[in-house]
N, C-alpha and C. Protein backbone atom coordinates (compact mmCIF):
# COMPACT_ATOMS: atom_id res chain seq x y z
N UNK A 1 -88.54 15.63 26.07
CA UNK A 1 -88.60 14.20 26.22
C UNK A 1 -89.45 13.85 27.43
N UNK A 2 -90.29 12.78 27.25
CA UNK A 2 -90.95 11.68 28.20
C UNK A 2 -90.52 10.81 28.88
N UNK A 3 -90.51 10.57 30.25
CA UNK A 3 -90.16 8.93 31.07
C UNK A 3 -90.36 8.16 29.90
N UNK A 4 -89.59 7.17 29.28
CA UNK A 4 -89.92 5.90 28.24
C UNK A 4 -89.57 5.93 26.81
N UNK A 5 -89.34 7.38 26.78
CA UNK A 5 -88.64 8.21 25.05
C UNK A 5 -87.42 7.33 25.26
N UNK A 6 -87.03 6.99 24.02
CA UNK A 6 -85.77 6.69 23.35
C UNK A 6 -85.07 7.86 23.13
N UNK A 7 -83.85 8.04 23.47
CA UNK A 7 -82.90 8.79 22.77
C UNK A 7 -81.71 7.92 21.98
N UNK A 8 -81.26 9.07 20.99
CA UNK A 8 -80.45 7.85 20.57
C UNK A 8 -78.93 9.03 20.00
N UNK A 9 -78.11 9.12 20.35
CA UNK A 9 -76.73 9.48 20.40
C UNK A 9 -75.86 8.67 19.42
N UNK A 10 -75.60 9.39 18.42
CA UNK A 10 -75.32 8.80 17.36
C UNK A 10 -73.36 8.74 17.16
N UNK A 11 -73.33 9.37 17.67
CA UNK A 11 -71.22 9.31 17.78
C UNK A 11 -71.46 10.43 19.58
N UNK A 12 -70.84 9.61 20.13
CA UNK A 12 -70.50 10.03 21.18
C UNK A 12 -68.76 10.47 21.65
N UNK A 13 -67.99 10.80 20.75
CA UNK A 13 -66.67 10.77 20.49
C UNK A 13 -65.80 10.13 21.70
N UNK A 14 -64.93 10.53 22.38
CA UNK A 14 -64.23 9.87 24.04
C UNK A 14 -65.24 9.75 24.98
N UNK A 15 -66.84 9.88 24.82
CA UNK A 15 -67.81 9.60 26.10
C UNK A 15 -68.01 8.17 25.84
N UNK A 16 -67.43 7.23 24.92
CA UNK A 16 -68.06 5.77 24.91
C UNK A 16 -68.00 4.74 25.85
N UNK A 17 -67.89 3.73 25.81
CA UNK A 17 -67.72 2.97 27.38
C UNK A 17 -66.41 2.61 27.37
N UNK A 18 -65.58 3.05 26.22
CA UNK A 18 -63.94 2.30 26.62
C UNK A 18 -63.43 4.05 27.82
N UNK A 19 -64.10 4.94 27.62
CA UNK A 19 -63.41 5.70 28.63
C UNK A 19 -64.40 6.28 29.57
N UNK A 20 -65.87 5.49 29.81
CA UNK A 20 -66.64 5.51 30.96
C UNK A 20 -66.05 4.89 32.46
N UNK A 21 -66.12 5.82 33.60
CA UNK A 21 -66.02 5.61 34.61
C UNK A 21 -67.14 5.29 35.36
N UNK A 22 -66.93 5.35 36.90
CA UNK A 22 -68.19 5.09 38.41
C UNK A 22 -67.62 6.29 38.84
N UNK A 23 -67.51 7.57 38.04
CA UNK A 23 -67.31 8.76 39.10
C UNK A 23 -68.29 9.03 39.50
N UNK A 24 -68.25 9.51 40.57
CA UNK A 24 -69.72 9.79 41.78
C UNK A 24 -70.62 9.42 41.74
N UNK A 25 -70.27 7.73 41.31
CA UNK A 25 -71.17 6.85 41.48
C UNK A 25 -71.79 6.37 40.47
N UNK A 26 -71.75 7.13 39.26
CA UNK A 26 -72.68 7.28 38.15
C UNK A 26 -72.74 5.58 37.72
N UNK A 27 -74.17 4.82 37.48
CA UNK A 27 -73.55 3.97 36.29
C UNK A 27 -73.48 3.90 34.87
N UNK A 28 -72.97 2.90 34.31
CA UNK A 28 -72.80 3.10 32.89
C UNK A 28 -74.25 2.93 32.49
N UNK A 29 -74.06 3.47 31.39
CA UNK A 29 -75.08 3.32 30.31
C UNK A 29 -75.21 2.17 29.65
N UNK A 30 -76.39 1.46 29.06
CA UNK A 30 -76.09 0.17 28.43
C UNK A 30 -75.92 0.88 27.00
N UNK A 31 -75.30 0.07 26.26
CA UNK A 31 -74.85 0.23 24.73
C UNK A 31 -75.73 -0.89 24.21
N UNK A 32 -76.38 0.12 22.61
CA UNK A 32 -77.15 -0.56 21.48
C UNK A 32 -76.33 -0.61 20.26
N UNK A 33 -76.30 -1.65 19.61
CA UNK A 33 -75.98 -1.06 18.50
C UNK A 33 -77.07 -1.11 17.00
N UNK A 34 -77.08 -0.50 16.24
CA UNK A 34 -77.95 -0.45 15.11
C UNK A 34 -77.71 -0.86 13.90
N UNK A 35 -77.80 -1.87 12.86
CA UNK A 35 -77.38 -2.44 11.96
C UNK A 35 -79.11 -2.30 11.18
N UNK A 36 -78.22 -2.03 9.61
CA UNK A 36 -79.76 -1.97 8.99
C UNK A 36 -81.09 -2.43 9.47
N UNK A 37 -81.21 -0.90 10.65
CA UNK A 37 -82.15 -0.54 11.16
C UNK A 37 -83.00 -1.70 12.20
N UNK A 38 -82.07 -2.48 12.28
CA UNK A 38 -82.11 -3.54 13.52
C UNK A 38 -81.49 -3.22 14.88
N UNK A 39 -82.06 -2.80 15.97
CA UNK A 39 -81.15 -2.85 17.13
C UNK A 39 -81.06 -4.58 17.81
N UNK A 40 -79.44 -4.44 18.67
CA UNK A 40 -79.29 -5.12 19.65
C UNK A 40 -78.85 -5.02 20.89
N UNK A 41 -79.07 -5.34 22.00
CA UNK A 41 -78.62 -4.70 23.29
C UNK A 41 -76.78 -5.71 23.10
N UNK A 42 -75.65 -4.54 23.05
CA UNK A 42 -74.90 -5.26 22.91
C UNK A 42 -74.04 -5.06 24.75
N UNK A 43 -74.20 -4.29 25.68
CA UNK A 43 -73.96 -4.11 27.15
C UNK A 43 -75.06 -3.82 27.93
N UNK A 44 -75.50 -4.33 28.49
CA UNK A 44 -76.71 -3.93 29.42
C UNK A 44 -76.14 -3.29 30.19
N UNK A 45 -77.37 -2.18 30.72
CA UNK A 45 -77.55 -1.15 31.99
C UNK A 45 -76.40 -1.54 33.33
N UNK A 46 -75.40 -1.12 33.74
CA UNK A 46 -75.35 -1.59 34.53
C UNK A 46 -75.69 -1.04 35.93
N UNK A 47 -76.20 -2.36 36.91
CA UNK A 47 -76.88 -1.95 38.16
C UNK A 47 -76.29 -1.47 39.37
N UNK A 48 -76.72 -0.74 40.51
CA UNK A 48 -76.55 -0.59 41.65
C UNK A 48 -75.27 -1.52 42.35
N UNK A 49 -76.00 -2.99 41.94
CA UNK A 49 -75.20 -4.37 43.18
C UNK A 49 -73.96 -4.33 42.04
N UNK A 50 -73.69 -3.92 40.54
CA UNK A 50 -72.76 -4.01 39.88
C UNK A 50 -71.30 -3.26 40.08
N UNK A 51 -72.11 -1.83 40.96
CA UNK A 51 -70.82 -0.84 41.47
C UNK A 51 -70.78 -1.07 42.67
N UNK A 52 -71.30 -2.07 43.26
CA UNK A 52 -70.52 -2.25 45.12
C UNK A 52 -70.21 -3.56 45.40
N UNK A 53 -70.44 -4.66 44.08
CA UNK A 53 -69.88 -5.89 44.40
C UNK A 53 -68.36 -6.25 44.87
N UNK A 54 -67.74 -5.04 45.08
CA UNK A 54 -66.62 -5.74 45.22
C UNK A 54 -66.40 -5.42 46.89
N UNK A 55 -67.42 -4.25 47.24
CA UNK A 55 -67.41 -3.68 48.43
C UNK A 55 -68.58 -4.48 49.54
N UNK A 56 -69.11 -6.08 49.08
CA UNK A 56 -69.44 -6.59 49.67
C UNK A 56 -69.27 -7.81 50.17
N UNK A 57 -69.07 -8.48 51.18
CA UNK A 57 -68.64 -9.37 52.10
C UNK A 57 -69.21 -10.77 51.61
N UNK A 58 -68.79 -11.48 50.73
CA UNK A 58 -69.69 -12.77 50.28
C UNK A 58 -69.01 -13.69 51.11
């Protein structure tokens, strides 16, 4: 694979996002889903400011 390749993970069994963590920081993955051969972004990427918002002083 290339920087910019698609991969695409087709059953990911207990790795999905109902039992994704922030262990060592990691973030989640965004979730697609595929419907006759249509994708949609149904969770976006999540960012950096997404795993320390709670660890910052607003």
């Amino acid at each position: 694979m290339d920087e910019g390749d698609l991969l695409v993970i087709c059953s990911s069994g207990a790795y999905g996002f109902s039992m994704s963590s922030n262990y060592n920081a990691r973030l989640k993955a965004p979730e697609v889903l595929v419907k006759n051969g249509k994708a949609k972004l149904i969770r976006a990427r999540e960012t950096f400011e997404d795993l320390i918002y709670k660890e910052l002083d607003l």
